[in-house]
Protein backbone atom coordinates (compact mmCIF):
# COMPACT_ATOMS: atom_id res chain seq x y z
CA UNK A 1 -99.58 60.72 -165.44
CA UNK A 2 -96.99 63.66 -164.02
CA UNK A 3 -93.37 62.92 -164.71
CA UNK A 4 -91.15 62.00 -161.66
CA UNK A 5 -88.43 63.57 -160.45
CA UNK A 6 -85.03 61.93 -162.29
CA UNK A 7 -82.60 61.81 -159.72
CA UNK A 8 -79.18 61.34 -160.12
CA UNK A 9 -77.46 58.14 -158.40
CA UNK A 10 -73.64 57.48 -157.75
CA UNK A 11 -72.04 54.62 -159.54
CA UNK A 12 -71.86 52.27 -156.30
CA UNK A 13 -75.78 52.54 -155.66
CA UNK A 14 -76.40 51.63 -159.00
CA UNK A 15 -74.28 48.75 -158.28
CA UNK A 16 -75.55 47.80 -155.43
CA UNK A 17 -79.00 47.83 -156.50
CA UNK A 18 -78.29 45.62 -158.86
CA UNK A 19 -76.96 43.45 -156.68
CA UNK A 20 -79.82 43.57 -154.52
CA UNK A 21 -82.10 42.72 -156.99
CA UNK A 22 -80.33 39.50 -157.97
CA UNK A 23 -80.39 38.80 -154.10
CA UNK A 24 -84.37 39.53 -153.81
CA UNK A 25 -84.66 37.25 -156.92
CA UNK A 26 -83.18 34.30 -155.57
CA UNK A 27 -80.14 34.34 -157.52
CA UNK A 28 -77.82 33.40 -154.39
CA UNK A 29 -79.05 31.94 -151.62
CA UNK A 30 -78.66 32.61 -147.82
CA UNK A 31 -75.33 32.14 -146.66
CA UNK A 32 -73.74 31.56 -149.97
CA UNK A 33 -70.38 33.74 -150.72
CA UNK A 34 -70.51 36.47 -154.01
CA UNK A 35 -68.72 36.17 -156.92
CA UNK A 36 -64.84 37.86 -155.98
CA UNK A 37 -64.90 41.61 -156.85
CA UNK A 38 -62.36 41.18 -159.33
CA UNK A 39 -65.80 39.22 -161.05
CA UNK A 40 -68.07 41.33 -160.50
CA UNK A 41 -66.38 44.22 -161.59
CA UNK A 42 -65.42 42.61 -165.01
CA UNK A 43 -69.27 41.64 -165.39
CA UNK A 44 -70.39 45.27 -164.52
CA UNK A 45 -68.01 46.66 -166.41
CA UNK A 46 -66.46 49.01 -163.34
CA UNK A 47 -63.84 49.31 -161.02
CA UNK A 48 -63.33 47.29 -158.19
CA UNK A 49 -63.23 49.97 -156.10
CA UNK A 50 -66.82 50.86 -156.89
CA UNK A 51 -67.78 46.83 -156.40
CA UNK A 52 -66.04 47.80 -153.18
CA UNK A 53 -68.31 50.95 -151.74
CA UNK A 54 -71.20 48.48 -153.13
CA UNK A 55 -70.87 45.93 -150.86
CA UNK A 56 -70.12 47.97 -147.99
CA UNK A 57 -73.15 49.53 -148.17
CA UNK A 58 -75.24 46.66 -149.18
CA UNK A 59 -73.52 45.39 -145.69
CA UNK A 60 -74.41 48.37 -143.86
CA UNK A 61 -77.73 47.89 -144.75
CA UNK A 62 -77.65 44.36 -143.70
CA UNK A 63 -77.91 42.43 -147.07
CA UNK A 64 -74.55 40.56 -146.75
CA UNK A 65 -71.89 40.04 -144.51
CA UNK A 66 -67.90 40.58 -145.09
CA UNK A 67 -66.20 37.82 -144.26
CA UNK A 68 -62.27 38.81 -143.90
CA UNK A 69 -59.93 36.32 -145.17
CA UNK A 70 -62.77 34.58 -147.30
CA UNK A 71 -65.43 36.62 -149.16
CA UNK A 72 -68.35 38.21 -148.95
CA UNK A 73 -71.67 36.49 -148.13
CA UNK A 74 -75.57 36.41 -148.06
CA UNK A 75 -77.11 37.57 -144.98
CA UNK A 76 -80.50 37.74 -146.19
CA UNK A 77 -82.60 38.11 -149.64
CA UNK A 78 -85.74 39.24 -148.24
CA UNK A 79 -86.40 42.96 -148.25
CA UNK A 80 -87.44 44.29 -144.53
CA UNK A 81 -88.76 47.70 -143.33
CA UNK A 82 -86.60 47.21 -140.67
CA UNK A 83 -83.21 48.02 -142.52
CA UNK A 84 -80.94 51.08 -142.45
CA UNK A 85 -80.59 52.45 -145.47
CA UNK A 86 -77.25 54.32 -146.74
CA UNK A 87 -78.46 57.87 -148.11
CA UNK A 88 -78.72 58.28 -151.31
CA UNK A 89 -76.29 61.48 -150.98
CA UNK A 90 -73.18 59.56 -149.37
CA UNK A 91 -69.92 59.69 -150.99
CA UNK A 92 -68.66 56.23 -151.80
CA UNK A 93 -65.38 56.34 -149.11
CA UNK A 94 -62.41 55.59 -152.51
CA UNK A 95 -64.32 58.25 -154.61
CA UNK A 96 -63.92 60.86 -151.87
CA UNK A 97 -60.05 59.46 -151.05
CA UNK A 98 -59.45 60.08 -154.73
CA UNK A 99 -60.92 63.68 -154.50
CA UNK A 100 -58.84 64.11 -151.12
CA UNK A 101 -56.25 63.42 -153.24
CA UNK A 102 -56.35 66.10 -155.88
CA UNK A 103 -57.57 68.61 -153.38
CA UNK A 104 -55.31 67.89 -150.41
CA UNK A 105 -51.98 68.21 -152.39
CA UNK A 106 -52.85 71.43 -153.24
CA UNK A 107 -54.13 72.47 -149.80
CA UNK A 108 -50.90 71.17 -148.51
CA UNK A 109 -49.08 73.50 -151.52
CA UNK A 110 -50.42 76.64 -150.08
CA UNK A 111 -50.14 75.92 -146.55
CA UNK A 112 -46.07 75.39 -147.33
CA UNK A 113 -45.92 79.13 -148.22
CA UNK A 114 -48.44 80.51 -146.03
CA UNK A 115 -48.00 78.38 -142.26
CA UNK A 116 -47.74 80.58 -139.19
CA UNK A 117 -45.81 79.13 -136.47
CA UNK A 118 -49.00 78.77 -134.77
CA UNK A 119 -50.06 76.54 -137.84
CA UNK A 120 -47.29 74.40 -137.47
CA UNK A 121 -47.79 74.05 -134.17
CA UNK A 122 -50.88 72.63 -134.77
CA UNK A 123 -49.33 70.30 -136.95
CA UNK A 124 -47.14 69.35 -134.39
CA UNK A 125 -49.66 68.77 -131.94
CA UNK A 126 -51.79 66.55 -133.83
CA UNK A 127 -49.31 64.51 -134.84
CA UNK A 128 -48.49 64.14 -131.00
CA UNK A 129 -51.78 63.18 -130.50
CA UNK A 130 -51.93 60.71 -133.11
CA UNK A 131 -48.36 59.06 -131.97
CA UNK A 132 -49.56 59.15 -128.11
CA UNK A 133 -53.19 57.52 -129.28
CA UNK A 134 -51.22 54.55 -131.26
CA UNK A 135 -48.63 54.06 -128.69
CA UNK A 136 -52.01 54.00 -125.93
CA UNK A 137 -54.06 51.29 -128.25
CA UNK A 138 -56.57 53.97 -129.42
CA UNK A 139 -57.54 54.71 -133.25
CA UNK A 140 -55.51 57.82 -133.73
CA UNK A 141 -58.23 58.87 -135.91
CA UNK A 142 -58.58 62.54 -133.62
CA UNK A 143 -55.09 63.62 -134.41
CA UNK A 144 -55.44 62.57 -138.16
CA UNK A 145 -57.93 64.78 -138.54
CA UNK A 146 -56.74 67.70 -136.63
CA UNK A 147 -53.37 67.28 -139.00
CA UNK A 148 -55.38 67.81 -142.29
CA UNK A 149 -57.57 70.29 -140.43
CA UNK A 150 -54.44 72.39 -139.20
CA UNK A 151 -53.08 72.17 -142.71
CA UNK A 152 -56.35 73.37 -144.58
CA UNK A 153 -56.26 76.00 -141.62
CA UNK A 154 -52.98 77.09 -142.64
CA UNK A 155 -53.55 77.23 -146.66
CA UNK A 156 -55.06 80.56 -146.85
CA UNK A 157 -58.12 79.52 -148.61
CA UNK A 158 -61.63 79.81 -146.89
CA UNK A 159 -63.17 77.88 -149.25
CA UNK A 160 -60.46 75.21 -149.58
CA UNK A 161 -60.51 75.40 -145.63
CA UNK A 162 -64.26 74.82 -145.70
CA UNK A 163 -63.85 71.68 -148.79
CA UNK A 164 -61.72 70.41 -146.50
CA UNK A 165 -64.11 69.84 -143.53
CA UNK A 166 -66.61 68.59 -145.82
CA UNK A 167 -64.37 65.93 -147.11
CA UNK A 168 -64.14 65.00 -143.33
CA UNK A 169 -67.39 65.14 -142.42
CA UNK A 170 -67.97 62.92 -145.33
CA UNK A 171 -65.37 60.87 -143.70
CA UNK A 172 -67.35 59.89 -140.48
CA UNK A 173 -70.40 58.86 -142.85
CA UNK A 174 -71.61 55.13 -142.30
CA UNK A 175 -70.52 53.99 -145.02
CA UNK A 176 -66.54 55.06 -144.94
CA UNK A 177 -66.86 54.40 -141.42
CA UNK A 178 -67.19 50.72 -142.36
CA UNK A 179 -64.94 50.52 -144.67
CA UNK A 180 -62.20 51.57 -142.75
CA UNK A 181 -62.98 50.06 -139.60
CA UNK A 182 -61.40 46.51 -141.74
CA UNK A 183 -58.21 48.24 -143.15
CA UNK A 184 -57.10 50.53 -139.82
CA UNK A 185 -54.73 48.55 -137.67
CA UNK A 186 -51.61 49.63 -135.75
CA UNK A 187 -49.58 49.01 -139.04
CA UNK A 188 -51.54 50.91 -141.49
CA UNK A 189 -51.68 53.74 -138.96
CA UNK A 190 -48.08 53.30 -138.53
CA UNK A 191 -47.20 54.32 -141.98
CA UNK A 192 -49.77 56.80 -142.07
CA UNK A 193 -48.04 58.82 -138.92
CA UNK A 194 -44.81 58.52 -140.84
CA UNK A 195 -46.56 59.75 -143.81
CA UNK A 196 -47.81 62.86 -142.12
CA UNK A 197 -44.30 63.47 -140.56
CA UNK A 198 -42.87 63.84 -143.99
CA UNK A 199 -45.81 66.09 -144.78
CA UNK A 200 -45.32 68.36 -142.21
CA UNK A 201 -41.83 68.47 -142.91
CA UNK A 202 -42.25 69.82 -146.56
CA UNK A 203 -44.18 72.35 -144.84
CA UNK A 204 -42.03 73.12 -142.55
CA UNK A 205 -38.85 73.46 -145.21
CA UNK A 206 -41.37 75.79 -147.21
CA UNK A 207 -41.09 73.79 -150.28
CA UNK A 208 -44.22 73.37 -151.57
CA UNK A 209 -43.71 70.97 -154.37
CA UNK A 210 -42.62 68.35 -152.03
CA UNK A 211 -45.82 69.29 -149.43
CA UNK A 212 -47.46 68.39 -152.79
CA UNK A 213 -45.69 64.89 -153.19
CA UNK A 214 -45.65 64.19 -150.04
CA UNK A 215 -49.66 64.86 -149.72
CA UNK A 216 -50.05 62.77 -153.35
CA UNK A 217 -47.91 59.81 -151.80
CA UNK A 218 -49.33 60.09 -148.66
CA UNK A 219 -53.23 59.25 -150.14
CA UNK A 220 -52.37 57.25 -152.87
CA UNK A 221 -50.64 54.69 -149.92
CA UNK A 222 -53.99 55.04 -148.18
CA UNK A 223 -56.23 54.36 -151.29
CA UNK A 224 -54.25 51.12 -151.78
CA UNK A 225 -54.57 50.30 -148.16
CA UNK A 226 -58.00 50.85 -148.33
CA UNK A 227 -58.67 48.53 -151.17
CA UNK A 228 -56.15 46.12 -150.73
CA UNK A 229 -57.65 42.67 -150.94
CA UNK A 230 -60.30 40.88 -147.71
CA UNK A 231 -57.56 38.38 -146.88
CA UNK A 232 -55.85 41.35 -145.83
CA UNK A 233 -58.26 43.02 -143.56
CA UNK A 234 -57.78 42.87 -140.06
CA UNK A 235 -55.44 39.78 -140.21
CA UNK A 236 -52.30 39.57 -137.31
CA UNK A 237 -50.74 42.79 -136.88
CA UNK A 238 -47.96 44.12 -134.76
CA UNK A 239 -49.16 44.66 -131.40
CA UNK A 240 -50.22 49.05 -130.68
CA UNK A 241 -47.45 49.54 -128.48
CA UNK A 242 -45.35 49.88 -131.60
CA UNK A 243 -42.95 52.32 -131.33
CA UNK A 244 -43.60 55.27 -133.78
């Protein structure tokens, strides 16, 4: 018999196959609510973060159902041909905010001692965009990414430049897509505009330690917003027209 290829597999599909094959097995029934995370992860012996990008994709692929403000739930235990499957080569959404985070800071470093006026200017402009988007009732989500862009223009890296637009294009995978679809909302995109605004102004000051900070802070905020707990998820928030 030839050996088979081994492939590597991230933490949360590991997880979530588990998971999947307690579902197939019967272990919870249709329409019954998962252990909390907070369970789970103790039981697999992982982070609730990775629990987290689990479920999402388990969700994506239509095996349960996120329930905000209760729990997560059974949709269905029988496997189907019919499902979407997440690839096997998606980032989990926190792993890649985590990476953002070590890279970014740095990216944000340079780009304090190298920005052309044109750079900044681009910072400018996307944060413009973002504040105009928020203010009109839109996801702001353009401008956000032209801000990082602009900055990973401005760092004087190609390859940073180019890690950069991966981590973005990562960003508009199904998966984070999901995710963050429960956890934007005019207030969370309210501190992330002010967030930026103290980003760019590091830059602008040429002072790249505080770019750095401010770049660290700024990600860290959105990892905890990100994985802040269901009750939290698209619950009553301030109305878009708030002023920025």
């Amino acid at each position: 018999m030839p050996l088979q290829v081994v492939e590597p597999q991230r933490l949360y599909r590991r997880i979530a196959d588990q998971l999947r094959a307690l579902l197939v097995a019967g272990e919870f029934a249709v329409g019954e609510r998962l252990p909390a995370e907070r369970d789970l992860a103790r039981q697999l012996g992982v982070s609730r973060p990775s629990v987290r990008e689990a479920l999402i994709a388990l969700e994506v692929e239509g095996w349960v159902e996120v329930r905000t403000g209760s729990g997560v739930y059974v949709l269905s235990a029988k496997p189907t041909g019919k499902r979407v499957a997440v690839p096997t080569t998606e980032w989990g959404p926190l792993e890649l905010m985590q990476a953002r985070e070590l890279v970014e800071s740095e990216v944000a470093a340079l780009a304090a001692r190298h920005a052309r006026k044109t750079d900044l200017q681009a910072m400018d402009d996307a944060l413009a965009q973002m504040r105009n988007d928020a203010l009109a009732g839109r996801t702001p989500m353009q401008g956000d990414e032209a801000f990082h862009q602009a900055i990973a223009q401005a760092c004087g890296n190609d390859v940073l430049r180019d890690t950069v637009r991966q981590f973005w294009h990562a960003r508009h995978a199904p998966l984070s897509m999901r995710l963050y679809d429960y956890f934007e909302n005019p207030v969370a995109w309210k501190a992330a505009w002010a967030e930026h605004s103290a980003v760019l102004q590091a830059i602008r000051s040429r002072n790249a330690q505080d770019a750095r900070q401010a770049m660290q802070q700024h990600l860290k905020k959105a990892f905890r917003r990100y994985s802040a707990s269901w009750r939290r998820a698209n619950a009553s928030f301030e109305s878009p027209a708030t002023q920025l």
